[in-house]
N, C-alpha and C. Protein backbone atom coordinates (compact mmCIF):
# COMPACT_ATOMS: atom_id res chain seq x y z
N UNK A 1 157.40 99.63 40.18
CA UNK A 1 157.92 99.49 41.52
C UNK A 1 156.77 99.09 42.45
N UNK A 2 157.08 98.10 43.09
CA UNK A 2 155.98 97.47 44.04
C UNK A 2 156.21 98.30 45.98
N UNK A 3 154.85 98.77 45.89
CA UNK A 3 155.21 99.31 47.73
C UNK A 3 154.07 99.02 48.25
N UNK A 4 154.69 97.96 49.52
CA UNK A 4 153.96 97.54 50.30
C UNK A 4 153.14 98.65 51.55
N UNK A 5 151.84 99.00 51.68
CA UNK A 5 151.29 99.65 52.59
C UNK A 5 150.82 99.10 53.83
N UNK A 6 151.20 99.34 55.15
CA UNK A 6 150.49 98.22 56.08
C UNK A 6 150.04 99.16 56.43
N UNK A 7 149.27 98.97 57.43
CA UNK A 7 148.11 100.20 58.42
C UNK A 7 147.74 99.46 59.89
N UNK A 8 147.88 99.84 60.99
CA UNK A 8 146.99 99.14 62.14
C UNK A 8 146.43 99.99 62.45
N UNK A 9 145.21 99.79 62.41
CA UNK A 9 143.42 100.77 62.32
C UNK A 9 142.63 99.83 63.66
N UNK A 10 141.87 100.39 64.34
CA UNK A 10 141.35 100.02 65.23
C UNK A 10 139.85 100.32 64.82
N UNK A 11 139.90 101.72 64.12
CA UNK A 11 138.64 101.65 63.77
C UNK A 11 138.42 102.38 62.75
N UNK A 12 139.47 102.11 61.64
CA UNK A 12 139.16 102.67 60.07
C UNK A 12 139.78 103.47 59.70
N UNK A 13 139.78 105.20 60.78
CA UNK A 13 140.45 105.97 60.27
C UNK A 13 141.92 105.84 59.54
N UNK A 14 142.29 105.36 60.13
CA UNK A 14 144.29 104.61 59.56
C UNK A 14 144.04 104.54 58.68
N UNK A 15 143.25 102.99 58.40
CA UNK A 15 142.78 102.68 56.82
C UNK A 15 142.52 103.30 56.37
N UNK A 16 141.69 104.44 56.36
CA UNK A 16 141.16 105.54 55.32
C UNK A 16 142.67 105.81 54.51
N UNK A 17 143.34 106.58 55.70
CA UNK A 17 144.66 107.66 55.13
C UNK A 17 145.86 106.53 54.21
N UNK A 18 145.65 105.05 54.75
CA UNK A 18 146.21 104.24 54.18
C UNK A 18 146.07 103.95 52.60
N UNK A 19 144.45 103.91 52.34
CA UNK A 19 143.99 103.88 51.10
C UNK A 19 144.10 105.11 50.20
N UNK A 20 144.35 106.03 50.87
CA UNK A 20 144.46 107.49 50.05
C UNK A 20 145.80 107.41 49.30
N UNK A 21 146.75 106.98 50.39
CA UNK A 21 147.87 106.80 50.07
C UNK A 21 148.52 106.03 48.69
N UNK A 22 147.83 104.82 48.95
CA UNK A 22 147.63 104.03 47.99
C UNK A 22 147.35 104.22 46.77
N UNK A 23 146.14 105.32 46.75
CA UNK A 23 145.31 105.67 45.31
C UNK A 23 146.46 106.64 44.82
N UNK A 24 146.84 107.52 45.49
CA UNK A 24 148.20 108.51 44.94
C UNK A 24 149.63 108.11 44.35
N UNK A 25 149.88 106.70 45.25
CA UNK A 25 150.84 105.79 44.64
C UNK A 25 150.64 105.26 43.53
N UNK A 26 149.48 104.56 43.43
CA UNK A 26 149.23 104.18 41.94
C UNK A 26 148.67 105.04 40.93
N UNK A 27 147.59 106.27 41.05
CA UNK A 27 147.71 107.04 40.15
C UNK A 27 149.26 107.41 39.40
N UNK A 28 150.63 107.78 40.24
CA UNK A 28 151.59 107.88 40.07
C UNK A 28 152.71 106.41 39.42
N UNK A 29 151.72 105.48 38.74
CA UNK A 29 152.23 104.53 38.22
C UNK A 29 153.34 103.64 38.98
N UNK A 30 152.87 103.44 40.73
CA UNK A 30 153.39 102.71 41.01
C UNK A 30 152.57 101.62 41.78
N UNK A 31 152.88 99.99 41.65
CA UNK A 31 152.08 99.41 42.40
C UNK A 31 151.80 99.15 43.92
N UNK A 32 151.01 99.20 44.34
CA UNK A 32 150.88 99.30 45.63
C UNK A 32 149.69 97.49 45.98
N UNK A 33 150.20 97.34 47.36
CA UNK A 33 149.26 96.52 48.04
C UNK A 33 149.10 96.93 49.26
N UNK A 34 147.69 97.27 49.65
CA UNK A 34 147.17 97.21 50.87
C UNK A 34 147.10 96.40 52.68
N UNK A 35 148.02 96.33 53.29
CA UNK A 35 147.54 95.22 54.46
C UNK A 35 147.26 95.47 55.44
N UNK A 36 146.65 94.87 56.12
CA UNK A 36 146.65 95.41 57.79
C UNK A 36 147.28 95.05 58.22
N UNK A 37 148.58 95.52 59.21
CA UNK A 37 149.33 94.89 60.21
C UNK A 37 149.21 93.74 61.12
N UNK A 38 147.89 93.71 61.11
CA UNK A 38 147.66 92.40 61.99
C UNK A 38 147.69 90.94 61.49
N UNK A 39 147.86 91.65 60.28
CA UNK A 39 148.34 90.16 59.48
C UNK A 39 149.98 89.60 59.48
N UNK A 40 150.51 90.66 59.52
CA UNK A 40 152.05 90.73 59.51
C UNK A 40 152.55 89.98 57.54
N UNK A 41 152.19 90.81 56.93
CA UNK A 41 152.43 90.62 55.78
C UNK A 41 154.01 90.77 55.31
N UNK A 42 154.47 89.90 54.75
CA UNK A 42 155.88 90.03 54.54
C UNK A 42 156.31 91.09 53.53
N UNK A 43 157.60 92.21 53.77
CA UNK A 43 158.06 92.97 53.04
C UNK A 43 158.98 92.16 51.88
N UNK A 44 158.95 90.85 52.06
CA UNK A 44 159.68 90.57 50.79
C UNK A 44 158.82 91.27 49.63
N UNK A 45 159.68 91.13 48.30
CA UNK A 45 159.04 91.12 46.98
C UNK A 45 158.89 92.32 46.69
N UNK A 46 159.08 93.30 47.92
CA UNK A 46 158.39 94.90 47.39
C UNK A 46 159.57 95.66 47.45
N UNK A 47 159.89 96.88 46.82
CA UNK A 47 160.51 97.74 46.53
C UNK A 47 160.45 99.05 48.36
N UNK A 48 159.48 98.90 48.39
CA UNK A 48 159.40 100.13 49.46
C UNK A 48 158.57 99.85 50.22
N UNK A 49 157.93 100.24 51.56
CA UNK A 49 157.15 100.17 52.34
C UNK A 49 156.25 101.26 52.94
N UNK A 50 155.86 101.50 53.49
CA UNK A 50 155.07 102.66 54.33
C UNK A 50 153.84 101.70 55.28
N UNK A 51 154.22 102.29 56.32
CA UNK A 51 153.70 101.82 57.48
C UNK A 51 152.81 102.74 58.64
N UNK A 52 151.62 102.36 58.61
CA UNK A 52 150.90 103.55 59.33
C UNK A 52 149.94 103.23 60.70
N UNK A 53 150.19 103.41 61.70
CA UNK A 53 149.54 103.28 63.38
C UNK A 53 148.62 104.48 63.36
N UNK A 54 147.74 103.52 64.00
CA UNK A 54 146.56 105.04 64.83
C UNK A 54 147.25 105.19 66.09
N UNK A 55 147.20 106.32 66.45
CA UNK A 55 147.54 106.79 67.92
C UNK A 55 146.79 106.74 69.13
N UNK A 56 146.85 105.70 69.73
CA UNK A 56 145.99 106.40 70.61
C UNK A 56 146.94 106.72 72.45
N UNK A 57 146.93 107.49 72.74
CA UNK A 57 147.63 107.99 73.63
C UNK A 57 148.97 108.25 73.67
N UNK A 58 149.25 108.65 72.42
CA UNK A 58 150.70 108.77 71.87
C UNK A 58 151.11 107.58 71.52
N UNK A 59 150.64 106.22 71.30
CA UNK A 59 151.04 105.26 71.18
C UNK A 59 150.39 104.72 70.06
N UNK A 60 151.20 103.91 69.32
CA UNK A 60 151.04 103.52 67.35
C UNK A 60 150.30 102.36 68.33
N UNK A 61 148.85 101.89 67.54
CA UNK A 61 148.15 100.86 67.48
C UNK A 61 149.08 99.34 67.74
N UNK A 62 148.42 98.29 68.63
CA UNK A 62 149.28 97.22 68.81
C UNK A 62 150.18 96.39 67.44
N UNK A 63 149.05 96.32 66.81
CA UNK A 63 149.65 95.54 65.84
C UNK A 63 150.61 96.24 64.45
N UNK A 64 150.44 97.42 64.78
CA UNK A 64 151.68 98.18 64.00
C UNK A 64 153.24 98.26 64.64
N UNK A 65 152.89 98.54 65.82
CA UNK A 65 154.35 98.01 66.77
C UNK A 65 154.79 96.71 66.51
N UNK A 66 153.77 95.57 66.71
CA UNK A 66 154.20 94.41 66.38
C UNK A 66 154.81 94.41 64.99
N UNK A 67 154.34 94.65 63.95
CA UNK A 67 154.52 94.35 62.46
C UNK A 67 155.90 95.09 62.42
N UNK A 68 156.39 96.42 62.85
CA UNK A 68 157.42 96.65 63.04
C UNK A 68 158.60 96.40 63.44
N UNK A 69 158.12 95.77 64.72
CA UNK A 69 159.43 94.51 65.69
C UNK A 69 159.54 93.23 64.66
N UNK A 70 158.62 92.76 64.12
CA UNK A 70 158.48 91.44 63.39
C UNK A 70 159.54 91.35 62.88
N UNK A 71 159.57 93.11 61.86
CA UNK A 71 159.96 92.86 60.11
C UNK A 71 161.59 93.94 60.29
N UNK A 72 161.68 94.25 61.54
CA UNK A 72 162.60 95.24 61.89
C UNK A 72 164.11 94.93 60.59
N UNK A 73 164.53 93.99 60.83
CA UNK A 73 166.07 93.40 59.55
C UNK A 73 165.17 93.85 58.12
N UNK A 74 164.42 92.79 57.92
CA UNK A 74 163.81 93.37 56.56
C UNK A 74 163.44 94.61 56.29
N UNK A 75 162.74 95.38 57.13
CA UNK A 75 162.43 96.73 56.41
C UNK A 75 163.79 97.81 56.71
N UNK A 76 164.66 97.21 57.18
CA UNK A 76 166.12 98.42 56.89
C UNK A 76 166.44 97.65 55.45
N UNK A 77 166.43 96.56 55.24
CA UNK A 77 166.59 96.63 53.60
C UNK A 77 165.78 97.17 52.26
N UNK A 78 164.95 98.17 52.34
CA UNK A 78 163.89 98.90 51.91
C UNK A 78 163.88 100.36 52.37
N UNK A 79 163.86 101.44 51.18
CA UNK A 79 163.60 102.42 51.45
C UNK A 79 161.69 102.31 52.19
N UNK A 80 161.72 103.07 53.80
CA UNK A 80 160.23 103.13 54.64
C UNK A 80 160.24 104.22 55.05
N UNK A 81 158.90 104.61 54.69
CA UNK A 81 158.42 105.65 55.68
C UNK A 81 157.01 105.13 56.17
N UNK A 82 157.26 106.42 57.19
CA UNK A 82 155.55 105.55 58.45
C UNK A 82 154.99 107.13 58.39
N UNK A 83 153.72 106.49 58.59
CA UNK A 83 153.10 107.94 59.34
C UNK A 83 151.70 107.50 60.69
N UNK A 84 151.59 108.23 61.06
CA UNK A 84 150.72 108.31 62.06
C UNK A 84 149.67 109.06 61.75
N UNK A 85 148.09 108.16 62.57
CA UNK A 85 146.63 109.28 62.65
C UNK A 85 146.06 109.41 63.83
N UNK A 86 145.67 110.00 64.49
CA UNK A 86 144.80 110.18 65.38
C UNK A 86 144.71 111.49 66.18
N UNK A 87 145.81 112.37 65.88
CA UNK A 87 144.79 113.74 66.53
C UNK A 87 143.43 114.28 66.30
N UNK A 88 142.53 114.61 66.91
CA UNK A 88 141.00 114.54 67.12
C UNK A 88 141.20 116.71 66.81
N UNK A 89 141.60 117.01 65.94
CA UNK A 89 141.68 118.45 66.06
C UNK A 89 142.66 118.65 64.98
N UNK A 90 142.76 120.45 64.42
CA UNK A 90 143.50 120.37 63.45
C UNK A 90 145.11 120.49 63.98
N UNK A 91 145.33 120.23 64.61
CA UNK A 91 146.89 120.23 65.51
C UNK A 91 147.88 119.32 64.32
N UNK A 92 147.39 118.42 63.43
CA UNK A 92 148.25 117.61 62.22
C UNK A 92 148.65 118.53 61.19
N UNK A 93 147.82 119.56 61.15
CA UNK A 93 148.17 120.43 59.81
C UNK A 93 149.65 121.04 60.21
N UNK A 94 150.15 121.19 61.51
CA UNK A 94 150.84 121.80 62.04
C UNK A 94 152.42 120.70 61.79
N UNK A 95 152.44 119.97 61.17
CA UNK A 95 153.46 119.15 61.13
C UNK A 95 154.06 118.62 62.52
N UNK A 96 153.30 118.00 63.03
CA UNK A 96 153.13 117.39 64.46
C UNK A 96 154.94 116.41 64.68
N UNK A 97 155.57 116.95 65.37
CA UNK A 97 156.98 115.78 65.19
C UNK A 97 156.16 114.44 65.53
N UNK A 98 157.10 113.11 65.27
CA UNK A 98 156.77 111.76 65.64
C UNK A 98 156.26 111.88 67.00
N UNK A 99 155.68 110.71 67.95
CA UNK A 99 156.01 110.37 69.65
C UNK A 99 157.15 109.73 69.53
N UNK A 100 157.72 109.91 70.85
CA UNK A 100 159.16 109.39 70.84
C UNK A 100 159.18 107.89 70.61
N UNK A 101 157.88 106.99 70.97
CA UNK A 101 157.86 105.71 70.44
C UNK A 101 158.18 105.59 68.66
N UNK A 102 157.27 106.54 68.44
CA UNK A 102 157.30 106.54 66.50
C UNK A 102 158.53 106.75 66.56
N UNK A 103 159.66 107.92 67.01
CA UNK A 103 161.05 108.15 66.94
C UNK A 103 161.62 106.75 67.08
N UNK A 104 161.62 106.21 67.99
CA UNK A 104 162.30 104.92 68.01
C UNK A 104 161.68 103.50 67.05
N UNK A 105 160.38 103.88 66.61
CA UNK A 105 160.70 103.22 65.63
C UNK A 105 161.10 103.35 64.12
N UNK A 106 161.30 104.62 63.62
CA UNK A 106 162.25 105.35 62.59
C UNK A 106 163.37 104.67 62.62
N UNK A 107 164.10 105.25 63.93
CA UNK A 107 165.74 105.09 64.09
C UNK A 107 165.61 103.06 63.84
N UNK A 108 164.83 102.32 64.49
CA UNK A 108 165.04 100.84 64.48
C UNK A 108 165.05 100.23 62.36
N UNK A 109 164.27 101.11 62.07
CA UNK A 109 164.05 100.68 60.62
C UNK A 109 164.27 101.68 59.47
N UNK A 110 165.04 102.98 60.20
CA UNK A 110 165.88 103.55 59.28
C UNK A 110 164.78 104.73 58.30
N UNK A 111 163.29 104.55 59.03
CA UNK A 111 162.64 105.18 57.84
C UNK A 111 163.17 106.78 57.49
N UNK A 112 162.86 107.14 56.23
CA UNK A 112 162.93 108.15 55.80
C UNK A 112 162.21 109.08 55.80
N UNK A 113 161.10 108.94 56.57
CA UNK A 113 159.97 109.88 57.06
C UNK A 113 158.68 109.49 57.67
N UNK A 114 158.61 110.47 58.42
CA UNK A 114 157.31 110.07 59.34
C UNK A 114 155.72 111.61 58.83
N UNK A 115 155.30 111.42 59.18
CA UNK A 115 154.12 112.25 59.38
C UNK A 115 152.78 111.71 60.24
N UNK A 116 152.23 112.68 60.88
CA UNK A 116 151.05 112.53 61.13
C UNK A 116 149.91 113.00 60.81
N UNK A 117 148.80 112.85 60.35
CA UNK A 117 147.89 113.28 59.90
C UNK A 117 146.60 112.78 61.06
N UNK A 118 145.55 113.98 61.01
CA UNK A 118 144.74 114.12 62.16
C UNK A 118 143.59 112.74 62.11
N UNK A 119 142.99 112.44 62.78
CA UNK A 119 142.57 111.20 63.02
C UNK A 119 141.27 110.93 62.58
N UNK A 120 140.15 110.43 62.53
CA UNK A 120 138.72 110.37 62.58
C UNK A 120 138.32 109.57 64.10
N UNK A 121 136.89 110.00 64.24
CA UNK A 121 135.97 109.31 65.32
C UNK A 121 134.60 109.72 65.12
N UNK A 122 133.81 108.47 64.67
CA UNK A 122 133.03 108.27 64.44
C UNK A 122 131.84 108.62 65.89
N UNK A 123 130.75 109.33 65.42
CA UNK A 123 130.01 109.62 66.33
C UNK A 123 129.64 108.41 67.55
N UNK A 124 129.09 107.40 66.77
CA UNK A 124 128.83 106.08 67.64
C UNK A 124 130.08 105.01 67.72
N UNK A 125 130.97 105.47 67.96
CA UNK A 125 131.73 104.67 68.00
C UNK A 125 132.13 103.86 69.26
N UNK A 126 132.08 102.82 69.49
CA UNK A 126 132.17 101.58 69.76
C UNK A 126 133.57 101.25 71.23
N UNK A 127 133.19 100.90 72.15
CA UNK A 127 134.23 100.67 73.24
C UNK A 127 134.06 102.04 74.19
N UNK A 128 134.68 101.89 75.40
CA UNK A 128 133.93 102.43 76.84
C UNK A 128 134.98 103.61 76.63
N UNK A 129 135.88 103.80 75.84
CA UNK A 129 137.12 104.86 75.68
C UNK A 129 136.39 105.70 74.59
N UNK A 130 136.50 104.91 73.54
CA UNK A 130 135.79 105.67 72.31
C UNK A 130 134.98 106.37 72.32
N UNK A 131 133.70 105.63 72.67
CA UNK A 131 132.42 106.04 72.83
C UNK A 131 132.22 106.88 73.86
N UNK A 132 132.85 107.31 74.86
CA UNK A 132 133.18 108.35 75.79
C UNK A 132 133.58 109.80 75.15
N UNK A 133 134.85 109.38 74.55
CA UNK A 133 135.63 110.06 73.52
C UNK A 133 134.27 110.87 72.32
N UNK A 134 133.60 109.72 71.52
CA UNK A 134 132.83 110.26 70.97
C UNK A 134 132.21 111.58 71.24
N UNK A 135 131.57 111.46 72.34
CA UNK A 135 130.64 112.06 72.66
C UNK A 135 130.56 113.68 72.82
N UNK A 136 132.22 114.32 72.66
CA UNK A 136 132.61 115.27 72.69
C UNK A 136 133.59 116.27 71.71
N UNK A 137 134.46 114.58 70.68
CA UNK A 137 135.21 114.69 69.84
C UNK A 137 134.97 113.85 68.47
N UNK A 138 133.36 113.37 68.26
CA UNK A 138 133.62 112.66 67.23
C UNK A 138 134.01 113.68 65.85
N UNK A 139 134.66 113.27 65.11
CA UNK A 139 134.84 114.12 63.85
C UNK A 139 135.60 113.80 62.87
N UNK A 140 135.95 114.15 61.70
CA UNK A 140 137.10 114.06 60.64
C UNK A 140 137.97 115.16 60.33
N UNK A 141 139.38 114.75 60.92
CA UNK A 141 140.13 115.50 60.71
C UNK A 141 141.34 114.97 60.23
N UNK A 142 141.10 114.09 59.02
CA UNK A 142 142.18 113.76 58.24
C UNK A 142 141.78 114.89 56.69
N UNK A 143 142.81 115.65 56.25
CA UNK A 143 142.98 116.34 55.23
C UNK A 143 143.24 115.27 53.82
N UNK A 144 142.58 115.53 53.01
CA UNK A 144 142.81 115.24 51.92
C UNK A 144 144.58 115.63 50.92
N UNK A 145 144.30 116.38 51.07
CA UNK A 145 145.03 117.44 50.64
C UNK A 145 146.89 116.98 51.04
N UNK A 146 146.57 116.98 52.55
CA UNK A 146 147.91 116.59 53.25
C UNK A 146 148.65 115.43 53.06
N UNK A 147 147.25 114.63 52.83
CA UNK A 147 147.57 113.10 52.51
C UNK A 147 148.46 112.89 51.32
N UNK A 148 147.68 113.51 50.58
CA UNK A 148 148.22 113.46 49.03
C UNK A 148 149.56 114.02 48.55
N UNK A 149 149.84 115.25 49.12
CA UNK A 149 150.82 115.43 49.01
C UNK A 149 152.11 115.11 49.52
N UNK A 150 151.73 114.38 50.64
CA UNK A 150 153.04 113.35 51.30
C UNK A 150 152.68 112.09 50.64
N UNK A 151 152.16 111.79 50.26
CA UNK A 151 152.61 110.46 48.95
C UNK A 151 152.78 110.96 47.79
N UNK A 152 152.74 112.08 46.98
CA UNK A 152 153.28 112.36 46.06
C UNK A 152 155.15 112.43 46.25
N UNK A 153 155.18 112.85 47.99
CA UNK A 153 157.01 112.65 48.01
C UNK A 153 157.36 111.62 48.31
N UNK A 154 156.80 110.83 48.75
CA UNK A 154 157.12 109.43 49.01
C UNK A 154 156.78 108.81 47.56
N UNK A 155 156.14 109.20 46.51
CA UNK A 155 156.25 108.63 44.92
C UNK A 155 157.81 109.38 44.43
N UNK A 156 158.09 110.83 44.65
CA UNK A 156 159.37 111.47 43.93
C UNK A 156 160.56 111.03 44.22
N UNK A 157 160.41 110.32 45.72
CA UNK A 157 162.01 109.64 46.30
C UNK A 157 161.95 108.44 45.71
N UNK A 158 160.49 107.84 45.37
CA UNK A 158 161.10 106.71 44.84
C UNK A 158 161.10 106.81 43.69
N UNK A 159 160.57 107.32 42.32
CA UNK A 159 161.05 107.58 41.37
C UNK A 159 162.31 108.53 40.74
N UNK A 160 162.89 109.15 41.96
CA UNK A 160 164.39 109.98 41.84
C UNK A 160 163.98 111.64 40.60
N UNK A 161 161.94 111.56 40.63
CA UNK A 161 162.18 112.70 39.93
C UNK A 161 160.92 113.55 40.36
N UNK A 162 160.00 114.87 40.32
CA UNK A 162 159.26 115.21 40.39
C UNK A 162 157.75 115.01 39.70
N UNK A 163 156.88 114.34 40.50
CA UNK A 163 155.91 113.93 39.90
C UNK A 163 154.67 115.10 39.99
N UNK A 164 153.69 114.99 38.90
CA UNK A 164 152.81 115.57 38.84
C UNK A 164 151.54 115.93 39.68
């Protein structure tokens, strides 16, 4: 089974949780491809999707909104789920609901689940927001752990059985 992963990362962290995702999908014998949203990679050809925005101000990264509006018809023909990164604190472990933007984009493409997982920020990181931001909150607070086990259920729905 082929599942397409997109991510809009501004500055990696996404990608990180994107690639984790990925490695758990295919350890679990399914194929996966990697994209960034800003490419707007087509959901043809694939079995499933998962789609993932950084947050920043409650709001999914530009080009994940976009890739979403793009592909909106196509990805209701596909079992999707999305998740979100960017809380700067452990507030994700807490099963954080969607933002009502992420809500509306569920309901537009039907996904079957959302999550958020906590964000990274790099000490020197880059732009007059960030690097502000840095200076008080740089850190990693994406879980390993959390990651993995929400793609192990996003591997069991799509294989219809309990994976290892």
């Amino acid at each position: 089974m082929r599942v397409l992963i997109v991510h809009g990362s501004k500055l990696g962290g996404t990608e990180g949780v994107a690639n984790s995702v990925a490695s758990v999908l295919a350890e679990l014998g399914l194929e996966t491809s990697i994209r960034p949203a800003s490419e707007l990679p087509s959901p043809e050809g694939f079995e499933a999707v998962v789609v993932g925005g950084a947050l920043y101000a409650n709001r999914w990264h530009k080009p994940a909104k976009k890739y979403i509006k793009r592909y909106a018809e196509d990805l209701r023909l596909v079992p999707v789920w999305l998740f979100s990164s960017g809380p700067l604190d452990d507030t994700a472990l807490d099963n954080l609901p969607p933002t009502d933007q992420v809500k509306d984009f569920m309901e537009l493409v039907a996904a079957r689940d959302h999550v958020t997982f906590g964000g990274r920020l790099e000490s020197d990181a880059k732009g007059i927001l960030a690097g502000a931001m840095a200076k008080n909150m740089a850190g990693d607070w994406r879980d390993d752990q959390q990651i993995a086990d929400w793609a192990r259920s996003v591997a069991e729905a799509l294989v219809g059985t309990e994976v290892a």
